[in-house]
N, C-alpha and C. Protein backbone atom coordinates (compact mmCIF):
# COMPACT_ATOMS: atom_id res chain seq x y z
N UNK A 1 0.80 -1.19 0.00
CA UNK A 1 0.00 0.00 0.00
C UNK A 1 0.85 1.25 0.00
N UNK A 2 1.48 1.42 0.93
CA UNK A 2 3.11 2.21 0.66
C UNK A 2 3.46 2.77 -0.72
N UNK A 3 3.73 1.73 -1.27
CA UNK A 3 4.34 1.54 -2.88
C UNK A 3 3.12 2.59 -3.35
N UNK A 4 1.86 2.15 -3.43
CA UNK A 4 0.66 2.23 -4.26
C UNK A 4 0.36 3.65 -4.22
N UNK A 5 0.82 4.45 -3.02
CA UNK A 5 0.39 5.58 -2.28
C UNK A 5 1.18 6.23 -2.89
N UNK A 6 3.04 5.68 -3.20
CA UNK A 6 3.48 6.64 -3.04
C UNK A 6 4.02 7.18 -4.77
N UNK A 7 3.17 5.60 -5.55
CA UNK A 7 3.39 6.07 -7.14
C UNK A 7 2.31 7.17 -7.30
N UNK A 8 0.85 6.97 -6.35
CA UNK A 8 0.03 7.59 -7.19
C UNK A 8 0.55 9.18 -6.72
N UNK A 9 0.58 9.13 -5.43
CA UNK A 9 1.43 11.00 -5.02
C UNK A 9 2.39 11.36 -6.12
N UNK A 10 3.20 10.49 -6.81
CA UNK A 10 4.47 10.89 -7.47
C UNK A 10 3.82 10.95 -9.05
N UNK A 11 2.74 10.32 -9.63
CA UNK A 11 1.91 10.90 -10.27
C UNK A 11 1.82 11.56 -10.49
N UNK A 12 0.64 12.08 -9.43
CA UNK A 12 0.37 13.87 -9.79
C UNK A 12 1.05 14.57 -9.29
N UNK A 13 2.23 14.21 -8.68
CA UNK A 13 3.61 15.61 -8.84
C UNK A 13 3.93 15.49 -9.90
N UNK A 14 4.28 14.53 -10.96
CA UNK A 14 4.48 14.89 -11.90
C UNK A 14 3.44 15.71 -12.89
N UNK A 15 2.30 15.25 -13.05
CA UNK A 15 1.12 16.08 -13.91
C UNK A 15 0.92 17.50 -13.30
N UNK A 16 1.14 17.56 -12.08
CA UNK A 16 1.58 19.17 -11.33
C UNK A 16 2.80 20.01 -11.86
N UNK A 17 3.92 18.81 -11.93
CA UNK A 17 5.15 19.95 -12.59
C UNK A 17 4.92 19.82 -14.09
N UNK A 18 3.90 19.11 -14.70
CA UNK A 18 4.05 19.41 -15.87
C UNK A 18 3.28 20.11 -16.56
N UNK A 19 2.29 20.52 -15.87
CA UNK A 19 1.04 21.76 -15.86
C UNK A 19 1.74 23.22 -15.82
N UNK A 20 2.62 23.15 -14.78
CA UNK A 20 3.42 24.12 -14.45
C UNK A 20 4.69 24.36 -15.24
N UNK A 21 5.20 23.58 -16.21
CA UNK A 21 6.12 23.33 -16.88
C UNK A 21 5.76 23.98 -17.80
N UNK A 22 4.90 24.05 -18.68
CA UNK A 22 3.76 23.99 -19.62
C UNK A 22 3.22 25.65 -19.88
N UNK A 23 2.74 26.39 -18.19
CA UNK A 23 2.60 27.02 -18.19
C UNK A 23 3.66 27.87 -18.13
N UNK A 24 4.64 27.49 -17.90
CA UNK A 24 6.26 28.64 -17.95
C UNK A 24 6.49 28.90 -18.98
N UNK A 25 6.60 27.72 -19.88
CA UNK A 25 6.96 27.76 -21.26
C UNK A 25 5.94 29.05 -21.65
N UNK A 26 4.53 28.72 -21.76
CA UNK A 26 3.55 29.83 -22.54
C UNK A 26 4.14 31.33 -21.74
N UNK A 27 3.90 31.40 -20.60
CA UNK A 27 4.34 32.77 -19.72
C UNK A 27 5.56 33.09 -20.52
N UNK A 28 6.57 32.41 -20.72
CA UNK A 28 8.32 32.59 -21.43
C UNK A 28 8.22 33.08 -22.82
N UNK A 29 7.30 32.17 -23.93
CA UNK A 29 6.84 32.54 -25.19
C UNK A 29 6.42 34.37 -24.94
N UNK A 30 5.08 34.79 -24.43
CA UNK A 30 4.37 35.39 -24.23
C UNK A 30 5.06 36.62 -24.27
N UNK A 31 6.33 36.27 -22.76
CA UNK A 31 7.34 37.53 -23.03
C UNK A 31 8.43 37.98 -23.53
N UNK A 32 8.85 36.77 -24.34
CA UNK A 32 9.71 36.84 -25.41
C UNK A 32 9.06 37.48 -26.58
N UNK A 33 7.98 37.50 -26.82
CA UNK A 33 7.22 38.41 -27.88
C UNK A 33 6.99 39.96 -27.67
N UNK A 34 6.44 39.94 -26.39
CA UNK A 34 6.34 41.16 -25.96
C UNK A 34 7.63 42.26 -26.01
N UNK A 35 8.72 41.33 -25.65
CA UNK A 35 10.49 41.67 -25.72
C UNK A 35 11.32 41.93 -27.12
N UNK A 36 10.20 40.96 -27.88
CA UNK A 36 10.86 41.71 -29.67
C UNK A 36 10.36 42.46 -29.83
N UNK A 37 8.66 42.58 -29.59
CA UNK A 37 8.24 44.12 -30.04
C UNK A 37 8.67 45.04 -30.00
N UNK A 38 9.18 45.37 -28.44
CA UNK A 38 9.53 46.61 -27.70
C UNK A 38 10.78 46.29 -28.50
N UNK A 39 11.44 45.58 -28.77
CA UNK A 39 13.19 45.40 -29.12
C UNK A 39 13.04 46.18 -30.86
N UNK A 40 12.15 46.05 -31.37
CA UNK A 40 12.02 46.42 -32.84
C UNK A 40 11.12 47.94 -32.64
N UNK A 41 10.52 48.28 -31.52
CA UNK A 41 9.95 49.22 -31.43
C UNK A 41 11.22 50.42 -31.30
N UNK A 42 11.98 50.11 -30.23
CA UNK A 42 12.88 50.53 -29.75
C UNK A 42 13.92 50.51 -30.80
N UNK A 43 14.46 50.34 -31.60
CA UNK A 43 15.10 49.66 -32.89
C UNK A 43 14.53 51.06 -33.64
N UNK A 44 12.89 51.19 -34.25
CA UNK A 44 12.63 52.22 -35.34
C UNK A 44 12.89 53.43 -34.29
N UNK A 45 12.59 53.57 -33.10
CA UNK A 45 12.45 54.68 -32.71
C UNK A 45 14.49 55.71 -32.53
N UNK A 46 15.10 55.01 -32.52
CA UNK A 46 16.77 54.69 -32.69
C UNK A 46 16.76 55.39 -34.10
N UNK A 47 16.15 54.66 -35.00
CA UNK A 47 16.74 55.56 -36.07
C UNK A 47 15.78 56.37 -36.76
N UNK A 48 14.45 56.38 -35.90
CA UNK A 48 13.75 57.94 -36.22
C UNK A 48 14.78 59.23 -35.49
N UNK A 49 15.35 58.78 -34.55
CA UNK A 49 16.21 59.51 -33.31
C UNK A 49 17.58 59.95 -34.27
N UNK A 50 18.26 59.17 -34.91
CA UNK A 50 19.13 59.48 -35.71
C UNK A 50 19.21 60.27 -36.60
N UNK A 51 17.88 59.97 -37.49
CA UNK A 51 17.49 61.05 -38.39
C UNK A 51 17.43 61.79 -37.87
N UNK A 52 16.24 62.46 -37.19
CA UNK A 52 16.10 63.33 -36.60
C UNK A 52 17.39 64.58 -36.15
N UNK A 53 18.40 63.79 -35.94
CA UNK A 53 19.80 64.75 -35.70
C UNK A 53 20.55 64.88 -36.61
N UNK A 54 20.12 63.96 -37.87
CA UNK A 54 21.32 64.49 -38.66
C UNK A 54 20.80 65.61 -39.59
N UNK A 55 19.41 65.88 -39.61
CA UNK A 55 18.95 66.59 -40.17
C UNK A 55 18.96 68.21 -39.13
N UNK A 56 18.99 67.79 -37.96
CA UNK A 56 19.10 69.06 -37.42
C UNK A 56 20.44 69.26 -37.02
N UNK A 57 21.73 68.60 -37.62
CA UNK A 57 22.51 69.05 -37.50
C UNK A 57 23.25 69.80 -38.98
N UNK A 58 22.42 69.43 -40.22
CA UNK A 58 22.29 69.66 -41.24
C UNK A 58 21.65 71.24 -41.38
N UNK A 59 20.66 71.62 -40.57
CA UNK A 59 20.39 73.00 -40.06
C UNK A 59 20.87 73.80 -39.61
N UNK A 60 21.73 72.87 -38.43
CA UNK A 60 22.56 73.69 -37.42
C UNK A 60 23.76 74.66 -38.29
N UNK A 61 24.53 73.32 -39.18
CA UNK A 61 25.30 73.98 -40.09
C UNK A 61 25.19 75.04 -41.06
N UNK A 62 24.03 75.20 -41.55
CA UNK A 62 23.55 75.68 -42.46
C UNK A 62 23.03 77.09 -41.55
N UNK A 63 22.42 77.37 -40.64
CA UNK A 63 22.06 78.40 -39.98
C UNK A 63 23.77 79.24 -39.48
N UNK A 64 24.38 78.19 -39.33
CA UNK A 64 26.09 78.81 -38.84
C UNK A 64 26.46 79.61 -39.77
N UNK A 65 26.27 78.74 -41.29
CA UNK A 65 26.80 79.72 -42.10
C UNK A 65 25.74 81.06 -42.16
N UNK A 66 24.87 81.06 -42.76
CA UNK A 66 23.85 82.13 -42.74
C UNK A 66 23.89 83.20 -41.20
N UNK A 67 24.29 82.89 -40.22
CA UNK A 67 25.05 83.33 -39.49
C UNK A 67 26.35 83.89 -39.66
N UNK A 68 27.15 83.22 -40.29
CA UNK A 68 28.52 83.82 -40.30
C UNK A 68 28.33 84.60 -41.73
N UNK A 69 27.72 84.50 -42.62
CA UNK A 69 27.80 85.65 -43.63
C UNK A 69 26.64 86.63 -42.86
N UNK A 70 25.82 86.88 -42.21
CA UNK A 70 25.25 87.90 -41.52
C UNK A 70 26.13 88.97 -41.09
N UNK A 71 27.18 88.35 -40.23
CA UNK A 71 28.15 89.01 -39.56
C UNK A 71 29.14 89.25 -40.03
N UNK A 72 29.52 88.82 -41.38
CA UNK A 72 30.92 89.44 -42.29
C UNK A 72 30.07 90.69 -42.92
N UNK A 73 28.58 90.79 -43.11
CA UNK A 73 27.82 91.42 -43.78
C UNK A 73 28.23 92.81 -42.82
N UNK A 74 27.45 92.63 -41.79
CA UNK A 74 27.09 93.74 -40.84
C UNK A 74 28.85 94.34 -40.46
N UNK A 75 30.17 93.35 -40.16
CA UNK A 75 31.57 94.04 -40.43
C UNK A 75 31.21 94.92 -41.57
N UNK A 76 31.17 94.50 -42.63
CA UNK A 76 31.53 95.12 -44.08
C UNK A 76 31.01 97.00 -44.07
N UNK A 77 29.73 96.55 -43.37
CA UNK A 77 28.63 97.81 -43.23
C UNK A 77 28.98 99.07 -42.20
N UNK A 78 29.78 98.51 -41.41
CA UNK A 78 29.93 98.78 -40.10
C UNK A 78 31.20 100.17 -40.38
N UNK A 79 32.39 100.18 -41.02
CA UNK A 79 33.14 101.54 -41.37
C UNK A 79 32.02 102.61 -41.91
N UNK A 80 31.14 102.11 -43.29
CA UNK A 80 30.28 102.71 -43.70
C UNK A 80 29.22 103.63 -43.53
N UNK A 81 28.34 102.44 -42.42
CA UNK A 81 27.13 103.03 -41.92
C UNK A 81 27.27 103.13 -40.90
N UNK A 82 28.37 103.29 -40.48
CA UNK A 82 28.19 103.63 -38.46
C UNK A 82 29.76 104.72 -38.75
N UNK A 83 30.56 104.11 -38.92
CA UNK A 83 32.02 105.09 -38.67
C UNK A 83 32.11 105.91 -39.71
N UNK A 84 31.12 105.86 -40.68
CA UNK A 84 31.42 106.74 -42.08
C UNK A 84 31.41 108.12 -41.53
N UNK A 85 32.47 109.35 -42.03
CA UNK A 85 33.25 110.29 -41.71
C UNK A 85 32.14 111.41 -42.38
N UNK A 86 31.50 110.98 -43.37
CA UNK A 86 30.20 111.84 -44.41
C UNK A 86 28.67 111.49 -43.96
N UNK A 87 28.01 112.81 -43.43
CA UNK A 87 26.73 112.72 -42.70
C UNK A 87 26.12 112.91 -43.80
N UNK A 88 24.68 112.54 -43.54
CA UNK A 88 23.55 112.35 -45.09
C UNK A 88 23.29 114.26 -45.71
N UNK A 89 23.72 115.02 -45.24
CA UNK A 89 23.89 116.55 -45.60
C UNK A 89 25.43 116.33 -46.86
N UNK A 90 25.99 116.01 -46.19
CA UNK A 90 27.12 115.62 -47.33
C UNK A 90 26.54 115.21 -48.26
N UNK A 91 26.48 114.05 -47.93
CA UNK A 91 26.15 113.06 -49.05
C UNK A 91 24.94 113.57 -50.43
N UNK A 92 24.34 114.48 -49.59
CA UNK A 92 22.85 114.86 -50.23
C UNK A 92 23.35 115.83 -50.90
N UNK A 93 24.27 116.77 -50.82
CA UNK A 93 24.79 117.80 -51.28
C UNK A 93 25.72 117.08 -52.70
N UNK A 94 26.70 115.88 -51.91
CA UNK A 94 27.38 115.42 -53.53
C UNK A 94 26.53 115.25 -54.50
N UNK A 95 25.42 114.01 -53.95
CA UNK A 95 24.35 114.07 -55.27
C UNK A 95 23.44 114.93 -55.57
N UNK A 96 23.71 116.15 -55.68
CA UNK A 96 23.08 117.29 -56.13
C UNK A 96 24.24 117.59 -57.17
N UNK A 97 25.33 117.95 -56.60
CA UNK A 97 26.11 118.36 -57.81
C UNK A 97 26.29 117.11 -58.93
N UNK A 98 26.46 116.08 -58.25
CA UNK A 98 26.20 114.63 -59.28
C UNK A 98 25.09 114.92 -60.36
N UNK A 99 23.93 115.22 -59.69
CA UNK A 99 22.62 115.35 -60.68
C UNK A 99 22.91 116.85 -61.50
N UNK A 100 23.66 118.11 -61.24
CA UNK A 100 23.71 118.82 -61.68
C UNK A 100 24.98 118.35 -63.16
N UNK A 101 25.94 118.11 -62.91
CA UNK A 101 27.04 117.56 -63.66
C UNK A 101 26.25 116.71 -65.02
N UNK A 102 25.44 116.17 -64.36
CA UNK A 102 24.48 115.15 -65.26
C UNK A 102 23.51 116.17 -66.21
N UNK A 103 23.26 116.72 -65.93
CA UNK A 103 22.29 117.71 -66.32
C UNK A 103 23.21 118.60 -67.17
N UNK A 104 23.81 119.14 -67.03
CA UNK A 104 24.53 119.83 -68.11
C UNK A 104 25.09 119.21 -69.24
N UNK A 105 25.58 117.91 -68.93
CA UNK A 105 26.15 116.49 -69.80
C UNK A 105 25.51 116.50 -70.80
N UNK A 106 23.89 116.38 -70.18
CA UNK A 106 22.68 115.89 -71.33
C UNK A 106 22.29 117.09 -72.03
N UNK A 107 22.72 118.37 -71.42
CA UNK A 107 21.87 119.03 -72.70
C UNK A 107 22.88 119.84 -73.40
N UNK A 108 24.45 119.48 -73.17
CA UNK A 108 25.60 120.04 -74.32
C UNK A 108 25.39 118.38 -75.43
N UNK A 109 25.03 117.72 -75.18
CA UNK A 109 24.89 116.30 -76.36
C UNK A 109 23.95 116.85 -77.18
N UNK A 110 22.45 117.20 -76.22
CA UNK A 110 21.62 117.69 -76.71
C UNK A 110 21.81 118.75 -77.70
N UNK A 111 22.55 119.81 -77.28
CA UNK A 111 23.01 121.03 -78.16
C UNK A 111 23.70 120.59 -79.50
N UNK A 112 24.71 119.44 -79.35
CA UNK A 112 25.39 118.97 -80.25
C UNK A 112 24.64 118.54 -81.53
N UNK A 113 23.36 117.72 -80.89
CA UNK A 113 22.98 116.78 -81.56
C UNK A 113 22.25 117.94 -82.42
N UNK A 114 21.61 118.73 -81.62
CA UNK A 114 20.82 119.94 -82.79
C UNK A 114 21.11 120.83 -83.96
N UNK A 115 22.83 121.29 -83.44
CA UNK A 115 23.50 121.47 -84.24
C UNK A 115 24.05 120.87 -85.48
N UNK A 116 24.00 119.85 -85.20
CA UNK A 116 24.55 118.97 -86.07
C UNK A 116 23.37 118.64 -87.19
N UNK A 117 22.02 118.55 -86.60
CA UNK A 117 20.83 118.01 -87.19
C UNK A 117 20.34 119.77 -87.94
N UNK A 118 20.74 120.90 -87.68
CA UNK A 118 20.57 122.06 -88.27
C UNK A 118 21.98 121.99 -89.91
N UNK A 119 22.79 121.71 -89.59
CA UNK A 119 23.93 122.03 -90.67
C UNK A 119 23.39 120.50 -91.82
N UNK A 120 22.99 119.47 -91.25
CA UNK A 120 22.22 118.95 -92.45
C UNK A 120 21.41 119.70 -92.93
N UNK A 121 20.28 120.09 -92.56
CA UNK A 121 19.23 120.81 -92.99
C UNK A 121 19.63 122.16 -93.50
N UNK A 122 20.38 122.84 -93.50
CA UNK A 122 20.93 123.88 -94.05
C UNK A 122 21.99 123.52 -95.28
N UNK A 123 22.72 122.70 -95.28
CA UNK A 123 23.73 122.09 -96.45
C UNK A 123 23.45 120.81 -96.93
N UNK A 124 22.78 120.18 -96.56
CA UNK A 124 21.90 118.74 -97.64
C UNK A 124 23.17 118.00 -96.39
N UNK A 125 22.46 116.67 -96.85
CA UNK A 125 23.16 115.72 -96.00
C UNK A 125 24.63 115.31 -96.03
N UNK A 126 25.01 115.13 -97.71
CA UNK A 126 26.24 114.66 -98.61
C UNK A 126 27.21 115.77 -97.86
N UNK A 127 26.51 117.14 -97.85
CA UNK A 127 27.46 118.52 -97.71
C UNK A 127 28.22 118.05 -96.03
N UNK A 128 26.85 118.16 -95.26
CA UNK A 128 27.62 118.04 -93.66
C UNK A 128 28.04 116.69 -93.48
N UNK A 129 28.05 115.84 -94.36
CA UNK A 129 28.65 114.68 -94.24
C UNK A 129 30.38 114.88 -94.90
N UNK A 130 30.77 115.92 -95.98
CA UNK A 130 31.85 115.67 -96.09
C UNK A 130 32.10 116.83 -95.08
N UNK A 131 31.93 117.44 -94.35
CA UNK A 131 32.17 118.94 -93.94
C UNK A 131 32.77 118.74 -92.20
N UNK A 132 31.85 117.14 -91.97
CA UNK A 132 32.78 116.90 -91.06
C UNK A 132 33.17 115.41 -91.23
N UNK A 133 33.64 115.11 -92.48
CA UNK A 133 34.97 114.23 -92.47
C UNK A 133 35.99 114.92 -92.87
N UNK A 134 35.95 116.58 -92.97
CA UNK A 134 37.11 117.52 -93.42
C UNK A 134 37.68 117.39 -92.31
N UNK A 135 39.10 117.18 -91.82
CA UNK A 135 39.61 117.40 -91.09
C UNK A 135 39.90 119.27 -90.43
N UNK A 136 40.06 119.30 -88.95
CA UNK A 136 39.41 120.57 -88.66
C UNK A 136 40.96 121.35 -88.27
């Protein structure tokens, strides 16, 4: 009876550890899946993360320069429009005589051109055409 007692106890310890065996395995599966997800989740999110910086370091560079020609800009400007030695009274005064200089330019051409367009009309064309290839 001993014997009989102690196969059938050793029985269902075994159908106990193998219920439980059984169920480790599924529990083990279960989170080994759960563990690639996150592992491949974690994986795209890595090289959304990557991108993500090389493009904003692709900015970064790109704003440096646009930065650094800002500021060779504003040097360049800087004798000019800040240390320049000529106040806008100057300046306003040169281009007056500028526009005056100009103005007289255009209407001695002007004078020329009339003159010139009178001595045709007074000597036929042939005439003021040899009259000034005469040497003067």
């Amino acid at each position: 009876a001993d014997f009989a007692q102690m196969e059938s106890q050793t029985l269902a310890q075994e159908e106990g550890d193998q219920e439980a065996f059984e169920q480790d395995i599924k529990d083990c599966k279960i989170e080994m899946a759960r563990r690639q997800s996150e592992s491949s989740q974690k994986a795209a999110e890595e090289k959304r993360t990557l991108e993500k910086k090389r493009e904003m370091e692709a900015t970064r560079k790109s704003v440096a320069g646009e930065k650094e020609a800002t500021e060779q800009y504003l040097k360049d400007l800087q004798p000019a429009c800040v240390e320049g030695s000529s106040t806008y009274d100057d300046r306003k005064a040169a281009r007056a005589v500028e526009v005056q200089a100009l103005t007289e330019a255009q209407s001695l051409l002007q004078k020329a051109f009339e003159d010139k367009a009178d001595d045709v009309e007074k000597l036929g064309f042939l005439a003021a055409k040899r009259r000034s290839a005469a040497p003067a």
